[in-house]
N, C-alpha and C. Protein backbone atom coordinates (compact mmCIF):
# COMPACT_ATOMS: atom_id res chain seq x y z
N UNK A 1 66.93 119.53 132.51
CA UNK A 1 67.35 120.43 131.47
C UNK A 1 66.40 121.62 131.33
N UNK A 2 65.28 121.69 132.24
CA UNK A 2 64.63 123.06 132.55
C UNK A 2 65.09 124.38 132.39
N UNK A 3 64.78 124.96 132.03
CA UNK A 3 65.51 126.56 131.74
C UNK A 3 65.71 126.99 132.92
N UNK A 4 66.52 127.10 133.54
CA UNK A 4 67.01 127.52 135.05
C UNK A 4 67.46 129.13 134.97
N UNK A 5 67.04 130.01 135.89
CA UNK A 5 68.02 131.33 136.21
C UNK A 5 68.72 131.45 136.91
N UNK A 6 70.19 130.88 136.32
CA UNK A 6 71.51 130.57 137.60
C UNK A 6 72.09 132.33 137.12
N UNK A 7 72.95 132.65 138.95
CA UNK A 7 73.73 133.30 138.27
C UNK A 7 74.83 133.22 137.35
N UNK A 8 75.75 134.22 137.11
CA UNK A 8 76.75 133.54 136.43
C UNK A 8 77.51 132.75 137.13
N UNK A 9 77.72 133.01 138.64
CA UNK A 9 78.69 132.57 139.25
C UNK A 9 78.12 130.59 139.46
N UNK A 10 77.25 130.62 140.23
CA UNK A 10 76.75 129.25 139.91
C UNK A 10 76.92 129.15 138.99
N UNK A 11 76.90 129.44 137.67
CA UNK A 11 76.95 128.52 136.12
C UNK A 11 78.61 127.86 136.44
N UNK A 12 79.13 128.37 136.87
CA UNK A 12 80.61 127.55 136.90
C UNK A 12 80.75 126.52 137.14
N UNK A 13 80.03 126.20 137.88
CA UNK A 13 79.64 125.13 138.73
C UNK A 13 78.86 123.87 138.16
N UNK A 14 78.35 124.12 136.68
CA UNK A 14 77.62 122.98 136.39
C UNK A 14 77.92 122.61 135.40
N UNK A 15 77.79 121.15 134.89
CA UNK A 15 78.28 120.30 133.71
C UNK A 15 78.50 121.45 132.64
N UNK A 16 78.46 122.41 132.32
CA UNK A 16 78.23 123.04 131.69
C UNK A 16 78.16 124.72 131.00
N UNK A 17 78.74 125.48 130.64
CA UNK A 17 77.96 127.08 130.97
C UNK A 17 77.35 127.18 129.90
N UNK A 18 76.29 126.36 129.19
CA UNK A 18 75.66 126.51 128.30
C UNK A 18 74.19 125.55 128.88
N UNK A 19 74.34 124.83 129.90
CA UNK A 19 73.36 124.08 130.58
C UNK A 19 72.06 125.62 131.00
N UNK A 20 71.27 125.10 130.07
CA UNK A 20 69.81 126.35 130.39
C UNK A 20 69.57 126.91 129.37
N UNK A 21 70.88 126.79 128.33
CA UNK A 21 70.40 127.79 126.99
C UNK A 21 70.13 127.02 125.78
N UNK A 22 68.51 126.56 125.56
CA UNK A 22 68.18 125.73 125.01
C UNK A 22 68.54 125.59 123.29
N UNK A 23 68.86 126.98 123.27
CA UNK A 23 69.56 127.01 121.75
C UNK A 23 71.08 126.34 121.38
N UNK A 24 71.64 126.47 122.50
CA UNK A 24 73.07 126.01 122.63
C UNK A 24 72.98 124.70 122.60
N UNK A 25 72.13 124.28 123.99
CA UNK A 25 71.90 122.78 123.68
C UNK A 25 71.30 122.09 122.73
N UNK A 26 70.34 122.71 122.16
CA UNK A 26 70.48 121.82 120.76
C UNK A 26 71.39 122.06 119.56
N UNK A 27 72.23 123.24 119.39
CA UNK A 27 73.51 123.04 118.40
C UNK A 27 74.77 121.73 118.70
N UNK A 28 74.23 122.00 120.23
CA UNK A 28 75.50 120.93 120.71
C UNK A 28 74.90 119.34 120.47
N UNK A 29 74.05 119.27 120.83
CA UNK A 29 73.47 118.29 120.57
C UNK A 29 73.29 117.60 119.03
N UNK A 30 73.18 118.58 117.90
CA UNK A 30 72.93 118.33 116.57
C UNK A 30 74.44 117.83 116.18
N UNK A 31 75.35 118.79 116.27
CA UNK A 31 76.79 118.59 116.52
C UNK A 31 77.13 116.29 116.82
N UNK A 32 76.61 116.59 118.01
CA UNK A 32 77.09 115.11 118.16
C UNK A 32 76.19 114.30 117.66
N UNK A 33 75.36 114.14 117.02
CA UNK A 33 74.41 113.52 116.50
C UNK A 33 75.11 113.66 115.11
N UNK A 34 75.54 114.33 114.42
CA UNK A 34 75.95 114.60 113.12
C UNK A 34 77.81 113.60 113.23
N UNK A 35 78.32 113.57 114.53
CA UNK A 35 79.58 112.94 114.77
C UNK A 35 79.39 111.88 115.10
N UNK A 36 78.21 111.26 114.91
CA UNK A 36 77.82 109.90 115.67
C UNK A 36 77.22 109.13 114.36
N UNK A 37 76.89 109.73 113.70
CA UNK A 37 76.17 109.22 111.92
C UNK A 37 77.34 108.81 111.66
N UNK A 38 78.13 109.64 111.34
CA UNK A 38 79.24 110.10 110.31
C UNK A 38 80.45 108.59 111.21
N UNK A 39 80.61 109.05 112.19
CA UNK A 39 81.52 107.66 112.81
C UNK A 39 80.99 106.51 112.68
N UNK A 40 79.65 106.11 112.43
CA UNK A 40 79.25 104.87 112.08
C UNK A 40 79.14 104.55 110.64
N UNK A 41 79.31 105.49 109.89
CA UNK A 41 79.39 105.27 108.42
C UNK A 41 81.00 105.21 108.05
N UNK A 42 81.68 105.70 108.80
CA UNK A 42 83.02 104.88 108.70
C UNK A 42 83.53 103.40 108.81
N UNK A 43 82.73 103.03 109.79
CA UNK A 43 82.77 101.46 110.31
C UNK A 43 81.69 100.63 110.12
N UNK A 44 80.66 101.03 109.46
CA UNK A 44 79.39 99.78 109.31
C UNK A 44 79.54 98.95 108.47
N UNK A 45 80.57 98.88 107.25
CA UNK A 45 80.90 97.94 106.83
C UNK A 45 81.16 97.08 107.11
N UNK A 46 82.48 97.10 108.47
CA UNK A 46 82.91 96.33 108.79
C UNK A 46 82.41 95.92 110.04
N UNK A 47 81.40 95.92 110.82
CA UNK A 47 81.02 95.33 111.42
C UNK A 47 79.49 94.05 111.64
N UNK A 48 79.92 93.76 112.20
CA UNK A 48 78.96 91.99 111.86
C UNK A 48 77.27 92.53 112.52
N UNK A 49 76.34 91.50 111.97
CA UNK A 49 75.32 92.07 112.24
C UNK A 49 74.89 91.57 113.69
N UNK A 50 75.53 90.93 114.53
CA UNK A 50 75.12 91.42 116.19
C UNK A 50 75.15 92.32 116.57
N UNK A 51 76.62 92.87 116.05
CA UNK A 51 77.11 94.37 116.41
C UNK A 51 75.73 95.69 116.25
N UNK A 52 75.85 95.04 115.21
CA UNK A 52 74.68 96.02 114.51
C UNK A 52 73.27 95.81 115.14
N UNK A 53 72.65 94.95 115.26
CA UNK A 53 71.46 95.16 116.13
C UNK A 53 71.51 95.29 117.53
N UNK A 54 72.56 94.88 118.09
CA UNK A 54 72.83 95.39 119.56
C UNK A 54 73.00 97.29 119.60
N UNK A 55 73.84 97.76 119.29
CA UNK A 55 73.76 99.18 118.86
C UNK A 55 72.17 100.00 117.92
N UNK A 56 71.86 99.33 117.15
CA UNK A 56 70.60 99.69 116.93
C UNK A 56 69.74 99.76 117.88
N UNK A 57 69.53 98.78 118.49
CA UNK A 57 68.49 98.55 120.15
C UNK A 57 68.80 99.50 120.85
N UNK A 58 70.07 99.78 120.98
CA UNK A 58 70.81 100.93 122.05
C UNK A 58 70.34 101.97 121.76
N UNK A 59 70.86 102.34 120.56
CA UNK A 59 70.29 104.13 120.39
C UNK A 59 69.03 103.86 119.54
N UNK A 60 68.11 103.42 119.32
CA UNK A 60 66.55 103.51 119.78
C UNK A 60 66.11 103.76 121.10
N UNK A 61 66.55 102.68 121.58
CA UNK A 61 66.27 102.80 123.08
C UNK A 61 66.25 104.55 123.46
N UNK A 62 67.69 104.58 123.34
CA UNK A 62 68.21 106.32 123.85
C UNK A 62 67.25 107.32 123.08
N UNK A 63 66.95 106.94 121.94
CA UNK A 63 66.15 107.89 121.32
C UNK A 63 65.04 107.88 122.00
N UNK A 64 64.11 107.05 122.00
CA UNK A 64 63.14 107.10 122.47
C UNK A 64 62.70 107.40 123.53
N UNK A 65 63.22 107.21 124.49
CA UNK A 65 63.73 107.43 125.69
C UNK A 65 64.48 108.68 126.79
N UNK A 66 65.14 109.16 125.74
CA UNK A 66 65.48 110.48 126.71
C UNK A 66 65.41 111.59 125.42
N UNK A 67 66.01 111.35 124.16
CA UNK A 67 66.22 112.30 123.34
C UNK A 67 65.17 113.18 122.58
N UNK A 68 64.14 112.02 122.36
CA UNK A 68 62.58 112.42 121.80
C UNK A 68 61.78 113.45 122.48
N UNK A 69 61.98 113.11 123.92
CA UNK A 69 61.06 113.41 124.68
C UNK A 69 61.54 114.68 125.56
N UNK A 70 62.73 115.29 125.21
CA UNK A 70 63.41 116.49 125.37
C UNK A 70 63.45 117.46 124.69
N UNK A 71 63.83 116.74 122.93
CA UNK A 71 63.51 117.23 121.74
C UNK A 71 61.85 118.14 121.52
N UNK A 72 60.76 117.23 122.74
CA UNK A 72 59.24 118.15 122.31
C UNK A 72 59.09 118.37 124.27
N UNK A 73 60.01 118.93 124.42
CA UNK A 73 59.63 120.14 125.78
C UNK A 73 58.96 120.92 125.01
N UNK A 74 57.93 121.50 125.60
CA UNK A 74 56.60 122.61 125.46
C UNK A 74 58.08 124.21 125.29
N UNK A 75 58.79 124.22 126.41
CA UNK A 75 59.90 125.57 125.95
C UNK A 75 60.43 125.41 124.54
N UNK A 76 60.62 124.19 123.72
CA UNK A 76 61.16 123.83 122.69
C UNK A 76 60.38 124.02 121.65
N UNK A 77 59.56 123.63 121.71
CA UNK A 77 57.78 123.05 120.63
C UNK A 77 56.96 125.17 120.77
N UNK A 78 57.63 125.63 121.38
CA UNK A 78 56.85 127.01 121.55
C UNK A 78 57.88 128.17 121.02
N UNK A 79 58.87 127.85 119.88
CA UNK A 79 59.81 128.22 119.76
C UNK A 79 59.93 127.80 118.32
N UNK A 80 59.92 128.87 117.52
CA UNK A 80 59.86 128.22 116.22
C UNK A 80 61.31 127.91 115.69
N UNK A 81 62.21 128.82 115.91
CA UNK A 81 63.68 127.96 115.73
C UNK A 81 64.07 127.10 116.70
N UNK A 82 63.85 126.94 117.33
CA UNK A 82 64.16 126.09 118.31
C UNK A 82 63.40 124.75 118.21
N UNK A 83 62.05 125.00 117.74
CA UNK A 83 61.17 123.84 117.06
C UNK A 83 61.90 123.14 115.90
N UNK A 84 62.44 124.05 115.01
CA UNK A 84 62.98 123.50 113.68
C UNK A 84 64.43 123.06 113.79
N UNK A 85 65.45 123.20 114.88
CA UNK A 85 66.66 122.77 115.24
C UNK A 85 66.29 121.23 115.60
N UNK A 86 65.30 121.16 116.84
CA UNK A 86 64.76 120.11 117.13
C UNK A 86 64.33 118.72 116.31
N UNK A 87 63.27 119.36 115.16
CA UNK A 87 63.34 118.83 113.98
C UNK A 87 64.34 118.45 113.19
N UNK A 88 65.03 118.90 112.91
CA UNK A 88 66.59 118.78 112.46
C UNK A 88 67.13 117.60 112.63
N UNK A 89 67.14 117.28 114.13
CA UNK A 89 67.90 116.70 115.04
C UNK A 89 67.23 115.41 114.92
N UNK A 90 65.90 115.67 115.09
CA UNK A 90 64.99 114.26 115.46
C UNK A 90 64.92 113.40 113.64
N UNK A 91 65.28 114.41 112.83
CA UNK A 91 65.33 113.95 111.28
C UNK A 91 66.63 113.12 111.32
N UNK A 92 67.15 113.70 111.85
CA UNK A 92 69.22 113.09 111.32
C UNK A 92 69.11 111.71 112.24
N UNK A 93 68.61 111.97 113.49
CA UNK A 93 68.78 110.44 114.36
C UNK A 93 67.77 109.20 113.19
N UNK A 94 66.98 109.85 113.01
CA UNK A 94 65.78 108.57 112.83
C UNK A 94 66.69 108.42 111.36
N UNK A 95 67.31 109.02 110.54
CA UNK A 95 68.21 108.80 109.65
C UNK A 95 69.24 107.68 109.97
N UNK A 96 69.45 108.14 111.09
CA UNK A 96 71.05 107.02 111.52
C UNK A 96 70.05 105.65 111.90
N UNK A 97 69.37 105.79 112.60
CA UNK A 97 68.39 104.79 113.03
C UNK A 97 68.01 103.85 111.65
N UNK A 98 67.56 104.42 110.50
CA UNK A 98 66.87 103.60 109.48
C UNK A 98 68.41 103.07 108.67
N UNK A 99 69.45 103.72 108.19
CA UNK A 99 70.25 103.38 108.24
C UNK A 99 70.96 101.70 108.65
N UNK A 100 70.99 102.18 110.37
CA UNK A 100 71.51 101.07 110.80
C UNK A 100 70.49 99.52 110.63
N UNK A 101 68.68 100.17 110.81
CA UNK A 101 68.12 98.87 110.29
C UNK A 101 68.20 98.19 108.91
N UNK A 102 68.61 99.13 108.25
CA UNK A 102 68.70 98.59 106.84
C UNK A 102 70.09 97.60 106.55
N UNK A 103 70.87 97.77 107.40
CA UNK A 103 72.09 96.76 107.33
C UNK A 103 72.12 95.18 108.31
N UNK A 104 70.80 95.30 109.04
CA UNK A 104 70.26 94.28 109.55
C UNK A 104 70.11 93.01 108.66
């Protein structure tokens, strides 16, 4: 997820035409993080608590693991909106995160 200088024409070509523009990717990213709270607060009632700590394990895992550690790229962390989107982001997960432990 390196800031790449594709042309336009390569950009067609990849998952993406917003893949490189680190502002995009984290709106998009906040975006599904905000659709991923919100869909589990529809259904956490009703689901049993295996459910629930199996999925908790999961997206910890993911957090910790790929999202955290993308979230503080040095291009990101050297960027003061882009620092505070980040923040944002890393606030709302660890939200869904405490959340889901609390129904443990």
């Amino acid at each position: 997820m390196e800031h790449l200088n594709y042309s336009k024409f390569n950009r067609i070509f990849l998952a993406g035409k917003d893949k490189g523009d680190l502002a995009k990717e984290l709106e998009h990213l906040l975006i599904s993080v905000k659709v991923l709270y919100k869909g589990y607060m529809i259904d956490i009632d009703t689901m049993d608590k295996e459910d629930l700590k199996y999925d908790y394990l999961e997206h910890k895992n993911h957090y910790e693991q790929n999202l955290r550690p993308f979230l503080m790229k040095k291009d990101i962390l050297m960027d003061k909106n882009l620092c505070e989107k980040a923040n944002e982001i890393s606030k709302l997960y660890e939200e869904f995160l405490d959340t889901l432990a609390k129904r443990l």
